[in-house]
C-alpha atoms as a PDB file:
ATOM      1  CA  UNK A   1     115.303 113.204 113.370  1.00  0.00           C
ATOM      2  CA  UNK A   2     114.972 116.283 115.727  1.00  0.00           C
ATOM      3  CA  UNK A   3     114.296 119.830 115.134  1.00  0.00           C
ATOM      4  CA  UNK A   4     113.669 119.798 111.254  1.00  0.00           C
ATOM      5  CA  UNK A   5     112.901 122.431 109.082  1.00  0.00           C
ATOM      6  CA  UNK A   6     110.112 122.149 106.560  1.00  0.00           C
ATOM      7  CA  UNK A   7     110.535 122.941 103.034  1.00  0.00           C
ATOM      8  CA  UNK A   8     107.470 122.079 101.308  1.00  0.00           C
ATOM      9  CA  UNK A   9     107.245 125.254  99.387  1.00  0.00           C
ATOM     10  CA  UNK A  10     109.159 124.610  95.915  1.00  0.00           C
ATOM     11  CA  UNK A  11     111.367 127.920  96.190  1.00  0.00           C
ATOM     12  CA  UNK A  12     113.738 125.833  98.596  1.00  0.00           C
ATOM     13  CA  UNK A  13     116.548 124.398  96.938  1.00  0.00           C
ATOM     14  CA  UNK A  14     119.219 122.156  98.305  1.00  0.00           C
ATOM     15  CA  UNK A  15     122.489 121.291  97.626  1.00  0.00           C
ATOM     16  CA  UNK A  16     124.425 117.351  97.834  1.00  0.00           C
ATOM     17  CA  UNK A  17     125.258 118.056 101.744  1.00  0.00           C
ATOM     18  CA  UNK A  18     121.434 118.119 102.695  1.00  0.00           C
ATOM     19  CA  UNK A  19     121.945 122.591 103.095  1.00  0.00           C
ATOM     20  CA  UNK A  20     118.832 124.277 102.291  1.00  0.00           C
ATOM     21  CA  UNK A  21     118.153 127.612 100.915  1.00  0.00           C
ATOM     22  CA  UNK A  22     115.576 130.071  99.682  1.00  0.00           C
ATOM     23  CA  UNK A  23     115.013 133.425  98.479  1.00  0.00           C
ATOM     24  CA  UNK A  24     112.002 135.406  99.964  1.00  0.00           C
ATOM     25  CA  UNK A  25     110.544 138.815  99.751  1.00  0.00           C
ATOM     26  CA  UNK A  26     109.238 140.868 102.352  1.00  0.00           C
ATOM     27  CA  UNK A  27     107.984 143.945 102.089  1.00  0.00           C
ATOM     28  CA  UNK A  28     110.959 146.133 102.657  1.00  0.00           C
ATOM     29  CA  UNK A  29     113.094 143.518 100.718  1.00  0.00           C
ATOM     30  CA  UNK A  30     114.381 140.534 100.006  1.00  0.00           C
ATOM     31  CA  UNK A  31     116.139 138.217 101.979  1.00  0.00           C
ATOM     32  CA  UNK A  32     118.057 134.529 101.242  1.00  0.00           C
ATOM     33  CA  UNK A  33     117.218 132.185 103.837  1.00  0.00           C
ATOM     34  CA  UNK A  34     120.046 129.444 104.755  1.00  0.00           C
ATOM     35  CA  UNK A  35     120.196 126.500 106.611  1.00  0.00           C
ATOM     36  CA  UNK A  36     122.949 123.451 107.269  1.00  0.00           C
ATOM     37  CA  UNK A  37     124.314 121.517 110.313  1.00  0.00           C
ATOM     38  CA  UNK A  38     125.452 125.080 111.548  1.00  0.00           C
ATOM     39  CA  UNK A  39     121.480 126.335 111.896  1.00  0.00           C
ATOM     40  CA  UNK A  40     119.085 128.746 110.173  1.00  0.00           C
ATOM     41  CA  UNK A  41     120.918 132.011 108.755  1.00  0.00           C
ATOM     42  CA  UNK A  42     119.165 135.155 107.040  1.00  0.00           C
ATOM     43  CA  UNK A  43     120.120 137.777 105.211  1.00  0.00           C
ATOM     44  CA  UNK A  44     119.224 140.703 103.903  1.00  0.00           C
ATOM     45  CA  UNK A  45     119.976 141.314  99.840  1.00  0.00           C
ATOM     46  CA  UNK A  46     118.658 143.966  98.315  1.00  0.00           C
ATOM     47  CA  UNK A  47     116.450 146.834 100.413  1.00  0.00           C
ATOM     48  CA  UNK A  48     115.763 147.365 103.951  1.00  0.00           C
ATOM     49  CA  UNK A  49     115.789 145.038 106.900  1.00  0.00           C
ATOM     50  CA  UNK A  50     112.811 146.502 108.456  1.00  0.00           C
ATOM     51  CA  UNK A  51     110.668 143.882 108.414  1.00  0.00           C
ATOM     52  CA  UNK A  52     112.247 140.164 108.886  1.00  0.00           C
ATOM     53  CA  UNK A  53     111.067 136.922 107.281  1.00  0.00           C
ATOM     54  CA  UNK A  54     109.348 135.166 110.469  1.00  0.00           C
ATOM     55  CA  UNK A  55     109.492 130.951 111.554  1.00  0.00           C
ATOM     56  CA  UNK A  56     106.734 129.589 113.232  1.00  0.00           C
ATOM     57  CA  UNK A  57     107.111 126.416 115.483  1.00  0.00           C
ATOM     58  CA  UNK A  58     105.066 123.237 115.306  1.00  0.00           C
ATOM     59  CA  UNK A  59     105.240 121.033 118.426  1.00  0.00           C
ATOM     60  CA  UNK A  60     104.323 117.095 117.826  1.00  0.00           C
ATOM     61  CA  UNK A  61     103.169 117.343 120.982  1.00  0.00           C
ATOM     62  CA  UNK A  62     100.444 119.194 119.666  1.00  0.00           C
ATOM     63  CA  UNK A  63      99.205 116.123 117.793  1.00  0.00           C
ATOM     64  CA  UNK A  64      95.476 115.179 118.241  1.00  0.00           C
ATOM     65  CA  UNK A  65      95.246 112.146 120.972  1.00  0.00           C
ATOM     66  CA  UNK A  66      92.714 110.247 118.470  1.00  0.00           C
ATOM     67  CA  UNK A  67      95.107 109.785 115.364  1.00  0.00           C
ATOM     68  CA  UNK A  68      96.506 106.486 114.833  1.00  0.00           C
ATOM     69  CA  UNK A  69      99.656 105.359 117.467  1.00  0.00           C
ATOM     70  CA  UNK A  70     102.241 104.522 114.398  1.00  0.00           C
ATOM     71  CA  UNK A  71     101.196 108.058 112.638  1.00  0.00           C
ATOM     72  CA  UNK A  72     102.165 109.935 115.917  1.00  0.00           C
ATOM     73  CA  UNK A  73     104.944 108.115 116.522  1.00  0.00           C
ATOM     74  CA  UNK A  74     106.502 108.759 113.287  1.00  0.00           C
ATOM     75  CA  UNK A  75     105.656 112.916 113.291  1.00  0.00           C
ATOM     76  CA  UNK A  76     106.855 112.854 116.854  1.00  0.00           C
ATOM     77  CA  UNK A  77     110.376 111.690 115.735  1.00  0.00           C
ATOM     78  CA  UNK A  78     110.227 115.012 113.415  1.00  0.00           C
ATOM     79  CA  UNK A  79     110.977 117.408 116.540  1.00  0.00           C
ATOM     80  CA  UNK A  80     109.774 120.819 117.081  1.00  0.00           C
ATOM     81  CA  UNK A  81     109.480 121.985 113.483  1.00  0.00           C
ATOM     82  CA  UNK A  82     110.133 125.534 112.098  1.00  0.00           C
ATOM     83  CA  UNK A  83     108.418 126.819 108.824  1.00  0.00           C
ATOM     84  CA  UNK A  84     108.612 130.005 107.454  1.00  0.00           C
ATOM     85  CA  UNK A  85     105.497 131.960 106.940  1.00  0.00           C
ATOM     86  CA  UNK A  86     105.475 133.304 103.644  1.00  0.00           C
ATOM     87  CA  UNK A  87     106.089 137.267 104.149  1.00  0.00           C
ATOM     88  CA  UNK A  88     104.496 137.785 100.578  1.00  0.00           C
ATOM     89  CA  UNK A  89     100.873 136.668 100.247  1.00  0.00           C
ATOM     90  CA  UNK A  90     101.524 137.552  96.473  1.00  0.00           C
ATOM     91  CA  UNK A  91     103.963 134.333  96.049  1.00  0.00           C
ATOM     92  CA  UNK A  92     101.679 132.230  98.261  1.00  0.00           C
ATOM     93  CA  UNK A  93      99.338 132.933  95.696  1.00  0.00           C
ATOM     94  CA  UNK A  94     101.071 132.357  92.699  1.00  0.00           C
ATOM     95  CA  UNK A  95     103.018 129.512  94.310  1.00  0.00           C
ATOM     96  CA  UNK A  96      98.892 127.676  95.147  1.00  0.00           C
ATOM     97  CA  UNK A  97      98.032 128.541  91.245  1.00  0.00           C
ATOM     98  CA  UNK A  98     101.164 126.711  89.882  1.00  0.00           C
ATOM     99  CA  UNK A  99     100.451 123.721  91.873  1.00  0.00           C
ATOM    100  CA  UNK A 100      96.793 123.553  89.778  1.00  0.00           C
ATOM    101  CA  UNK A 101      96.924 120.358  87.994  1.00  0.00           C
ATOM    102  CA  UNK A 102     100.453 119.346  87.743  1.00  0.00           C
ATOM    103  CA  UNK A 103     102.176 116.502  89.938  1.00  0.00           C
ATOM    104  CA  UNK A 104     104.197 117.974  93.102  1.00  0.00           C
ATOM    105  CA  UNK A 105     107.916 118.066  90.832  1.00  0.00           C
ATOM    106  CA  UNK A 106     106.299 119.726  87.879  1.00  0.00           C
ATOM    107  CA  UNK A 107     104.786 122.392  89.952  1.00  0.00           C
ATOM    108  CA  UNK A 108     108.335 122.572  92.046  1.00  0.00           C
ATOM    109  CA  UNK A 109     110.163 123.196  88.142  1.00  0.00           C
ATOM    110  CA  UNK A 110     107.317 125.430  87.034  1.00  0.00           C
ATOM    111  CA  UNK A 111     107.725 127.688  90.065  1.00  0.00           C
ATOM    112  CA  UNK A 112     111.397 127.764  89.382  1.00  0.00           C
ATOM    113  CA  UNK A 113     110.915 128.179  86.200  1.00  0.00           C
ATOM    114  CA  UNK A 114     108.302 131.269  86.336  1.00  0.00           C
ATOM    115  CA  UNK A 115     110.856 132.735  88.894  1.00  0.00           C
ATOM    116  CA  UNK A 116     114.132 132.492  87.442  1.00  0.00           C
ATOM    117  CA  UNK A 117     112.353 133.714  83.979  1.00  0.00           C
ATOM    118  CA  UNK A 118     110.275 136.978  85.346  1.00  0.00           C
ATOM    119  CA  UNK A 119     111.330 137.715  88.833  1.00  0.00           C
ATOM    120  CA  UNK A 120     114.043 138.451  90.185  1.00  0.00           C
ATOM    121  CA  UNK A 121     117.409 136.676  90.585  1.00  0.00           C
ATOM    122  CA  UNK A 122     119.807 137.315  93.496  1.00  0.00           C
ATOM    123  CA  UNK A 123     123.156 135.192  94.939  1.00  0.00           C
ATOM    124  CA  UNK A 124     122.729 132.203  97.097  1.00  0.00           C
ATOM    125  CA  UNK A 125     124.895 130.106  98.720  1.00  0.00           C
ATOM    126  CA  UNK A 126     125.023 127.295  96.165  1.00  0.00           C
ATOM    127  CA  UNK A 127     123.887 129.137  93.070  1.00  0.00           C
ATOM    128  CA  UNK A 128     121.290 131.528  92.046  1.00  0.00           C
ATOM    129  CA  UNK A 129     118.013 131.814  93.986  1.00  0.00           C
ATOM    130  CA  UNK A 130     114.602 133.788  92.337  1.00  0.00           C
ATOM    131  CA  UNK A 131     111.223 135.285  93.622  1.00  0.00           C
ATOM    132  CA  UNK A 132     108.412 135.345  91.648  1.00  0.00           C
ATOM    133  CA  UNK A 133     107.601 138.332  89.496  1.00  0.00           C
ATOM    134  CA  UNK A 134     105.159 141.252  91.080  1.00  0.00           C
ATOM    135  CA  UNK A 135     101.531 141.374  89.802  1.00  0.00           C
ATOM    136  CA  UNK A 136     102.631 143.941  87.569  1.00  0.00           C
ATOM    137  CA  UNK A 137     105.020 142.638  86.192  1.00  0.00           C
ATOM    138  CA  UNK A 138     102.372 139.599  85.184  1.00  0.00           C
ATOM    139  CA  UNK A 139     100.115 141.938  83.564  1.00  0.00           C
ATOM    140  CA  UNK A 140     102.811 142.766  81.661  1.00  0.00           C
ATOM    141  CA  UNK A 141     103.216 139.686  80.094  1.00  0.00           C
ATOM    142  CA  UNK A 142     102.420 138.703  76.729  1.00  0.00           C
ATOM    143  CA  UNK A 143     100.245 135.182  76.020  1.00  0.00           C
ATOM    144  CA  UNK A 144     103.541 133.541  74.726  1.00  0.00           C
ATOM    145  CA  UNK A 145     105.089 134.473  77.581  1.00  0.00           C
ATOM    146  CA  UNK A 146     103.286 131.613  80.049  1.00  0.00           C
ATOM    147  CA  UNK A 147     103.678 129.297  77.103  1.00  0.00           C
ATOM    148  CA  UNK A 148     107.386 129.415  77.217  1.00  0.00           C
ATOM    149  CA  UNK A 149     107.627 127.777  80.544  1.00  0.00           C
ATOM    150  CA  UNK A 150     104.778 125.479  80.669  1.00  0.00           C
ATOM    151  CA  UNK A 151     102.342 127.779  82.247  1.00  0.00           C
ATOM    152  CA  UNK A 152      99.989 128.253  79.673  1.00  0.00           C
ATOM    153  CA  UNK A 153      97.217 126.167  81.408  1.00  0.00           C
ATOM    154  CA  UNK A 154      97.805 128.751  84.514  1.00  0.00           C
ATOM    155  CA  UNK A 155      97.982 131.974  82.280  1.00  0.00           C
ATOM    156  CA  UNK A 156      94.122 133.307  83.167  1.00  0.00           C
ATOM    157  CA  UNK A 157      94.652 131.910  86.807  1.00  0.00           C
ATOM    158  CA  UNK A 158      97.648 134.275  87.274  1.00  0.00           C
ATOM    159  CA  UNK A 159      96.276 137.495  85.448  1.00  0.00           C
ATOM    160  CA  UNK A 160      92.953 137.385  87.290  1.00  0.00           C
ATOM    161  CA  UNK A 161      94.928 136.661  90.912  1.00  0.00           C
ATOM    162  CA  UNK A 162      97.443 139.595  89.864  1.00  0.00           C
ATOM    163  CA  UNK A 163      94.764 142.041  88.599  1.00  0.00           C
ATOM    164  CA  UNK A 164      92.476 141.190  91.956  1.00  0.00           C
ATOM    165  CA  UNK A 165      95.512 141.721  94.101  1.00  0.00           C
ATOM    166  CA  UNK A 166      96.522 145.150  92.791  1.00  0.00           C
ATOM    167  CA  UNK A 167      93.097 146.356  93.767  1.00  0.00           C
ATOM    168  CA  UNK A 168      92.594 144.415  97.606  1.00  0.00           C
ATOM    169  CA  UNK A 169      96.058 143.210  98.571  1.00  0.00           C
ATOM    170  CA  UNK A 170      95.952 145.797 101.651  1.00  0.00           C
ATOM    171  CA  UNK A 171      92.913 144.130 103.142  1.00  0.00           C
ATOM    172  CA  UNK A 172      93.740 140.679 102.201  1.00  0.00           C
ATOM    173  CA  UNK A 173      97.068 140.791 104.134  1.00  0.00           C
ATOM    174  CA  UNK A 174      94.912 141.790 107.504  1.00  0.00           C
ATOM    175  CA  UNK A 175      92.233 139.232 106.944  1.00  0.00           C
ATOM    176  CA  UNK A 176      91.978 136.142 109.418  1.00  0.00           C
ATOM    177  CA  UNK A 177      92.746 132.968 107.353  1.00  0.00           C
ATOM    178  CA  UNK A 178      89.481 131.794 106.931  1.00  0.00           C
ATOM    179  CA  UNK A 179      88.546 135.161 105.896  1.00  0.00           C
ATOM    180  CA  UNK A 180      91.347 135.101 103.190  1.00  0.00           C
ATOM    181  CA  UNK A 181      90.268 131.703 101.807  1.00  0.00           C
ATOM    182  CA  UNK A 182      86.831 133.387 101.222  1.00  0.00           C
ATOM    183  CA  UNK A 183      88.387 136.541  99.648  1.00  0.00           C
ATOM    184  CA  UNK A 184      90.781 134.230  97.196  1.00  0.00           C
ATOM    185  CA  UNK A 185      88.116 132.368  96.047  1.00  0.00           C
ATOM    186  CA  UNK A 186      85.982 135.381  94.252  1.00  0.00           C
ATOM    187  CA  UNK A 187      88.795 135.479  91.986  1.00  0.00           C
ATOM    188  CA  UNK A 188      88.234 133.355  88.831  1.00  0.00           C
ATOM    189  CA  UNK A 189      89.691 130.371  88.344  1.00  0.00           C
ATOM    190  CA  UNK A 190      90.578 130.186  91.942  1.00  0.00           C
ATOM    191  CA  UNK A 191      88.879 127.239  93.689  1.00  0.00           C
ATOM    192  CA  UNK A 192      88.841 126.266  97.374  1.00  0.00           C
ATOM    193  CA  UNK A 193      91.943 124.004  96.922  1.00  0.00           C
ATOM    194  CA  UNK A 194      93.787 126.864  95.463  1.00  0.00           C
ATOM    195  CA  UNK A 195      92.050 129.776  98.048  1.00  0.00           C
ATOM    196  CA  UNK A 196      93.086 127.095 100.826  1.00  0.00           C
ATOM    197  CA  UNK A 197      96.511 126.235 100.155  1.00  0.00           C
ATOM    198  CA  UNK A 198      97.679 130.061  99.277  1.00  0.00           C
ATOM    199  CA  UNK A 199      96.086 131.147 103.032  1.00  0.00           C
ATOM    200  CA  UNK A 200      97.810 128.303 104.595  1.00  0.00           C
ATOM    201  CA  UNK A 201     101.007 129.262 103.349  1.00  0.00           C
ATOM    202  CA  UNK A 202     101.030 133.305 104.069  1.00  0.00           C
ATOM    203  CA  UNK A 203      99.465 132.929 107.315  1.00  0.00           C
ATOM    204  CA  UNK A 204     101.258 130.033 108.783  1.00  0.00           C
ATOM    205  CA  UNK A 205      97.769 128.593 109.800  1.00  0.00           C
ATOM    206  CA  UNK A 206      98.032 124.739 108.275  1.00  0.00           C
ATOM    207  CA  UNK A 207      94.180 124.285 109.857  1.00  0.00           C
ATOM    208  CA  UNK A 208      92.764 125.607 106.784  1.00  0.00           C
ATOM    209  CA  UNK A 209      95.276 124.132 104.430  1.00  0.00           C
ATOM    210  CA  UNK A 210      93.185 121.726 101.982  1.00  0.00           C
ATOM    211  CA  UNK A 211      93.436 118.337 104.358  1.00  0.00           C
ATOM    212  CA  UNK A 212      92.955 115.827 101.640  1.00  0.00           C
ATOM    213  CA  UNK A 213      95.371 116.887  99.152  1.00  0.00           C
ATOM    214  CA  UNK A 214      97.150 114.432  97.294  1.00  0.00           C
ATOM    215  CA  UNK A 215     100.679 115.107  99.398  1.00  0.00           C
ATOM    216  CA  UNK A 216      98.855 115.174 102.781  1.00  0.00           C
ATOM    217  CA  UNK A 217      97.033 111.950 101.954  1.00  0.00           C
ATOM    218  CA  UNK A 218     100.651 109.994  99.949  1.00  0.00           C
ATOM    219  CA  UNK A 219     102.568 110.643 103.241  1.00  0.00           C
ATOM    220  CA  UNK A 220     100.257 109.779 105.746  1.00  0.00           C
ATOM    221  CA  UNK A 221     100.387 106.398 103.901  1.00  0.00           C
ATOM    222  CA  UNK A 222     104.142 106.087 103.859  1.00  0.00           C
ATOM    223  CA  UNK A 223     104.331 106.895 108.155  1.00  0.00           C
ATOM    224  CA  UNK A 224     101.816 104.036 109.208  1.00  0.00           C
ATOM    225  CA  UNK A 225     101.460 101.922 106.293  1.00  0.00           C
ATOM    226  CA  UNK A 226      99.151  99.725 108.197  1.00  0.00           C
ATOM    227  CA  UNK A 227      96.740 101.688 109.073  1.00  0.00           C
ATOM    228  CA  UNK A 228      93.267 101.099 106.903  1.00  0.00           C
ATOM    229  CA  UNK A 229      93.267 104.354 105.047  1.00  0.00           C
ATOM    230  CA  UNK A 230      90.268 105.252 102.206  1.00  0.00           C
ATOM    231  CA  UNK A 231      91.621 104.654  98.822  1.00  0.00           C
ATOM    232  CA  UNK A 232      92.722 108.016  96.954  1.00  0.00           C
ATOM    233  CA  UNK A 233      89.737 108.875  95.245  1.00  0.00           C
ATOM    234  CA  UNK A 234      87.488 108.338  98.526  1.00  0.00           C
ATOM    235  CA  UNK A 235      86.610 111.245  99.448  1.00  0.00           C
ATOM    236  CA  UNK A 236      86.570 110.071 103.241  1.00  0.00           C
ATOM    237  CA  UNK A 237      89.745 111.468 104.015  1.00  0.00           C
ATOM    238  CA  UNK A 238      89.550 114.478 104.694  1.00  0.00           C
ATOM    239  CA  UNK A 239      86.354 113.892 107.438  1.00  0.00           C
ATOM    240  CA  UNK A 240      88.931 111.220 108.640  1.00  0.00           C
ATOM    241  CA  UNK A 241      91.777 113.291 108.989  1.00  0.00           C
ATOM    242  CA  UNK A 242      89.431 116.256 110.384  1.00  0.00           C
ATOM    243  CA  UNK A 243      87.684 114.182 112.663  1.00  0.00           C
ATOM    244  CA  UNK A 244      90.791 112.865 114.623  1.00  0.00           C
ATOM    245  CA  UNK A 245      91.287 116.699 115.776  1.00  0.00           C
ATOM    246  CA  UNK A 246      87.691 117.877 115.987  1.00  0.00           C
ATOM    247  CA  UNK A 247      87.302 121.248 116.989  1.00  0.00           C
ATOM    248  CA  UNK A 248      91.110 121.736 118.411  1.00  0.00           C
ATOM    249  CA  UNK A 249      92.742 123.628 115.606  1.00  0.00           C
ATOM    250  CA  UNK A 250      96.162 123.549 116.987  1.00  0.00           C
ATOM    251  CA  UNK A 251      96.069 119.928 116.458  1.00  0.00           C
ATOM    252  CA  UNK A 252      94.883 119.707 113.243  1.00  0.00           C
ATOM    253  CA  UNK A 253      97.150 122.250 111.816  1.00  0.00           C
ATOM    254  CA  UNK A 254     100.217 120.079 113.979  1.00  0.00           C
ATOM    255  CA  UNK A 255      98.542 116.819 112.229  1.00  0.00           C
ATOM    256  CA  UNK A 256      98.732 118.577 108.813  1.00  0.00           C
ATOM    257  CA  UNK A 257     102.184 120.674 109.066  1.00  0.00           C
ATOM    258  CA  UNK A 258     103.971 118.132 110.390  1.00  0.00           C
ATOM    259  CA  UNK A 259     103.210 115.570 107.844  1.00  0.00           C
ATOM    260  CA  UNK A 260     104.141 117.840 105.170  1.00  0.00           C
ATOM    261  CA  UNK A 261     106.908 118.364 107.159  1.00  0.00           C
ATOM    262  CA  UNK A 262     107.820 114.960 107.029  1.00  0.00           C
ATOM    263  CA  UNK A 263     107.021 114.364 103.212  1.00  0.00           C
ATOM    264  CA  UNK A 264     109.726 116.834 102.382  1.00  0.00           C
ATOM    265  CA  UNK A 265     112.795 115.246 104.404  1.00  0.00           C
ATOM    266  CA  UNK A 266     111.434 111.947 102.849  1.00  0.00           C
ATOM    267  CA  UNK A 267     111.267 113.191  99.311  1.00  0.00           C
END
């Protein structure tokens, strides 16, 4: 495998030929993001195209020196990866919030679900594509509302993020990511995990992105099943997985990215 392109965030969709595509907002519009054997394609669909959805690049060769031989090896066959960072740190948001509790495929339905329900729909290339409702358009919502698509666990979570947004969204967006994991987590019913894996997705930065999560930990395991890892409800891991890059950032967010990045081909 050379060159992939992740899709860990559960607006991508695919269709039976392995093509990928996603619906995005930015803030002068949104955009439907394509890609198949022909390359990465984006288009504008509704607004302006003053300000383009951006892909940052993740080099394996990046990779921290002290991780295990087999774990390298197997990122390394991933390529130079490209993953879009999420233009809208109001989806990141709501995205990290609908991941609370569920497995990794009920979180990917929920999202669709929330999306396709509240936000707004627009053409793909192999069917309809959604992104999420605005935070106004959550305080809008009645109680039943989350209940109808399985969110009612995440109903407080999502008012308090959309109410907290309306009021510091402009200095959020300029904040430096650890900064924005701070800021995230004075909002109730936000938690470190949650604060992490929102500021991880908007800014691109996979250094702060919560290192022992279940995903990060499940594929590591699948690339080098040999290698002695803790058991799942150690909470060694994430020193483990930390320590290997020590203070180099780059590496650790390479180390993390890219096994997300492989998780989703393999899934």
């Amino acid at each position: 495998m050379t060159g992939a392109l992740t899709t860990d965030h559960p607006a991508w969709h695919s269709d039976d030929d392995g093509a990928r595509a996603r619906a995005v907002r930015t803030t002068s519009g949104i955009w439907v993001l394509s890609h198949d054997r022909h390359g990465l394609r984006v288009d504008c669909v509704e607004g302006t195209e003053d300000v383009k959805p951006t892909f940052l690049t993740t080099d394996p060769a990046a990779l921290p020196p002290a991780a295990p031989r087999t774990l390298r090896a197997g990122l390394g066959e991933l390529g130079v990866s490209q993953r879009l960072a999420n233009p809208w740190l109001w989806d990141a948001i709501t995205t990290a919030i609908l991941r609370q509790v569920v497995r990794a495929e009920q979180a990917r339905k929920l999202y669709r679900a929330w999306c396709s329900t509240y936000g707004t729909v627009v053409d793909g290339p192999f069917g309809n594509l959604a992104v999420a409702p605005c935070p106004t358009r959550v305080l809008e919502l009645a109680d039943e509302s989350f209940a109808a698509i399985g969110a009612k666990f995440h109903r407080t979570a999502l008012q308090a993020a959309a109410e907290h947004y309306e009021r510091h969204h402009p200095t959020w967006q300029e904040a430096t990511g650890d900064d924005l994991v701070v800021a995230l987590t004075a909002i109730p019913r936000i938690g470190p995990w949650t604060a992490r894996a929102a500021a991880a997705d908007f800014t691109g930065d996979f250094s702060i992105y919560p290192h022992d999560d279940l995903a990060v930990r499940t594929w590591a395991a699948q690339i080098d099943p040999a290698y002695p890892w803790p058991d799942k409800t150690d909470k060694a891991f994430g020193p483990l997985w930390t320590g290997w890059a020590g203070t180099d950032r780059t590496a650790l967010h390479t180390l993390t990215l890219a096994t997300l990045t492989w998780g989703a081909h393999a899934r």
